[in-house]
Protein backbone atom coordinates (compact mmCIF):
# COMPACT_ATOMS: atom_id res chain seq x y z
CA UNK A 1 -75.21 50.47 -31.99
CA UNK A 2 -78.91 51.29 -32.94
CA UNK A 3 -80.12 54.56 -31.94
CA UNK A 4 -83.58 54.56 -29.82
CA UNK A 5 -85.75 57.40 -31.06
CA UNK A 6 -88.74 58.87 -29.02
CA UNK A 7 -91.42 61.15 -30.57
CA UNK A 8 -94.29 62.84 -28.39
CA UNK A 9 -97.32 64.09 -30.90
CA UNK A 10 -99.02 66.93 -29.42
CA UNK A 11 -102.72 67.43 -30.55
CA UNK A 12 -104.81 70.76 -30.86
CA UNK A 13 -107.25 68.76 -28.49
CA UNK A 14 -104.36 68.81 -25.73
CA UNK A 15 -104.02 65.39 -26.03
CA UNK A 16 -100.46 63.28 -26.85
CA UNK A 17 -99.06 60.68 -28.41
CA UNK A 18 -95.72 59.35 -27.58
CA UNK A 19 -93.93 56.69 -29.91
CA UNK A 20 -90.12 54.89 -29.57
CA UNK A 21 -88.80 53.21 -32.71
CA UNK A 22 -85.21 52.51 -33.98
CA UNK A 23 -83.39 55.15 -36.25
CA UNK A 24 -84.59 55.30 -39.48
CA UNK A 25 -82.41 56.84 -41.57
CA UNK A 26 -78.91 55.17 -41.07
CA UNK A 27 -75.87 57.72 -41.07
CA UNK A 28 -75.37 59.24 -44.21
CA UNK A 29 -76.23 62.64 -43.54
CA UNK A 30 -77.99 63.62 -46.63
CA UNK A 31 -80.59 60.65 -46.81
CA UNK A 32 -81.25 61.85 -43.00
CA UNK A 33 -81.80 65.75 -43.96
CA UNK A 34 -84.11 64.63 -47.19
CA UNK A 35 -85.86 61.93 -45.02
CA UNK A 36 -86.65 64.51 -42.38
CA UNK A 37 -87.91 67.37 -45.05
CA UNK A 38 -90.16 64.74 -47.08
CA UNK A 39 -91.41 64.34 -42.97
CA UNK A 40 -91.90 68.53 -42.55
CA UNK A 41 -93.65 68.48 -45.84
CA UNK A 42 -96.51 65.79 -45.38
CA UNK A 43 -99.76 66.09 -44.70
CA UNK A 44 -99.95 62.60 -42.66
CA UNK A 45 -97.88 61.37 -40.09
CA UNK A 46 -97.69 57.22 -40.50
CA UNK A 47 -96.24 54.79 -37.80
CA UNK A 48 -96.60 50.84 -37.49
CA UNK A 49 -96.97 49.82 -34.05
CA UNK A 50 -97.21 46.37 -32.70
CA UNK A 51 -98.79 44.79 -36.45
CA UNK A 52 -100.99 48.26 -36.61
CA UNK A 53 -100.62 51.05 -39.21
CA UNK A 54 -101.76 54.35 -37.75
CA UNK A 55 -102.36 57.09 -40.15
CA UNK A 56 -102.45 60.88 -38.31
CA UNK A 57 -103.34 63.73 -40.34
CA UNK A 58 -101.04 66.75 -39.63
CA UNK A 59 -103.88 69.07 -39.49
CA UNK A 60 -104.53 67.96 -36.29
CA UNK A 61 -101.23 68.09 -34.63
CA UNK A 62 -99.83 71.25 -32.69
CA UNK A 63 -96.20 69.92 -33.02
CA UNK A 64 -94.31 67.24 -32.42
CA UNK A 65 -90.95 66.74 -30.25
CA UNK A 66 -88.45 63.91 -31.58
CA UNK A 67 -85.50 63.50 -28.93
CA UNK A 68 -82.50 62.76 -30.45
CA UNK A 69 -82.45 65.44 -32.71
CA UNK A 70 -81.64 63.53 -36.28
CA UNK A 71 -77.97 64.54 -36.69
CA UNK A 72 -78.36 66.26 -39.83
CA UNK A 73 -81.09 68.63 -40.16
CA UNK A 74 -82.51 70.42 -43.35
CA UNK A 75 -81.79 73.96 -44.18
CA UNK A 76 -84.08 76.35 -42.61
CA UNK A 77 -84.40 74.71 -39.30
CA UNK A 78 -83.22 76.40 -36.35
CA UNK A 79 -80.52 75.08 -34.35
CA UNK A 80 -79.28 75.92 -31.05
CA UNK A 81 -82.72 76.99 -29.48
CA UNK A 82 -83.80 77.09 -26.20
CA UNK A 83 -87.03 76.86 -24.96
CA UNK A 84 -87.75 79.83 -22.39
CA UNK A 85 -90.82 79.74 -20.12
């Protein structure tokens, strides 16, 4: 079964950005931890939507929330947080 991804771009002008796309990465747990590190390292965030590339240059995002979590996350990243107020 396909996995449904959403991901909600926050920009430093308070404004968002909220995508849904299939699972990218398939299941082997390695190609998903390198796939999401080449992601934490980039200085562009690229999407096609509907026949439309969108290019968004990380220097003006805040952060960005993915729900699911990929299951396999690079080293480094925090896991088991909570967010508190």
């Amino acid at each position: 079964m396909e996995t449904t991804v959403y991901g909600t771009i926050y920009f430093m002008d308070k404004t968002k950005l909220t995508l849904r796309w299939p699972r990218q990465a398939g299941n082997d747990p390695i190609e998903i931890a390198s796939t999401v590190k080449k992601a934490l390292e980039s200085d562009r965030i690229m999407a096609e939507v509907e026949g439309r590339l969108l290019i968004i240059p990380v220097r003006n995002v805040k952060y960005i929330e993915i729900s699911p979590a990929p299951p396999k996350l690079p080293k480094g990243v925090l896991l088991g947080a909570e967010i508190m107020g």
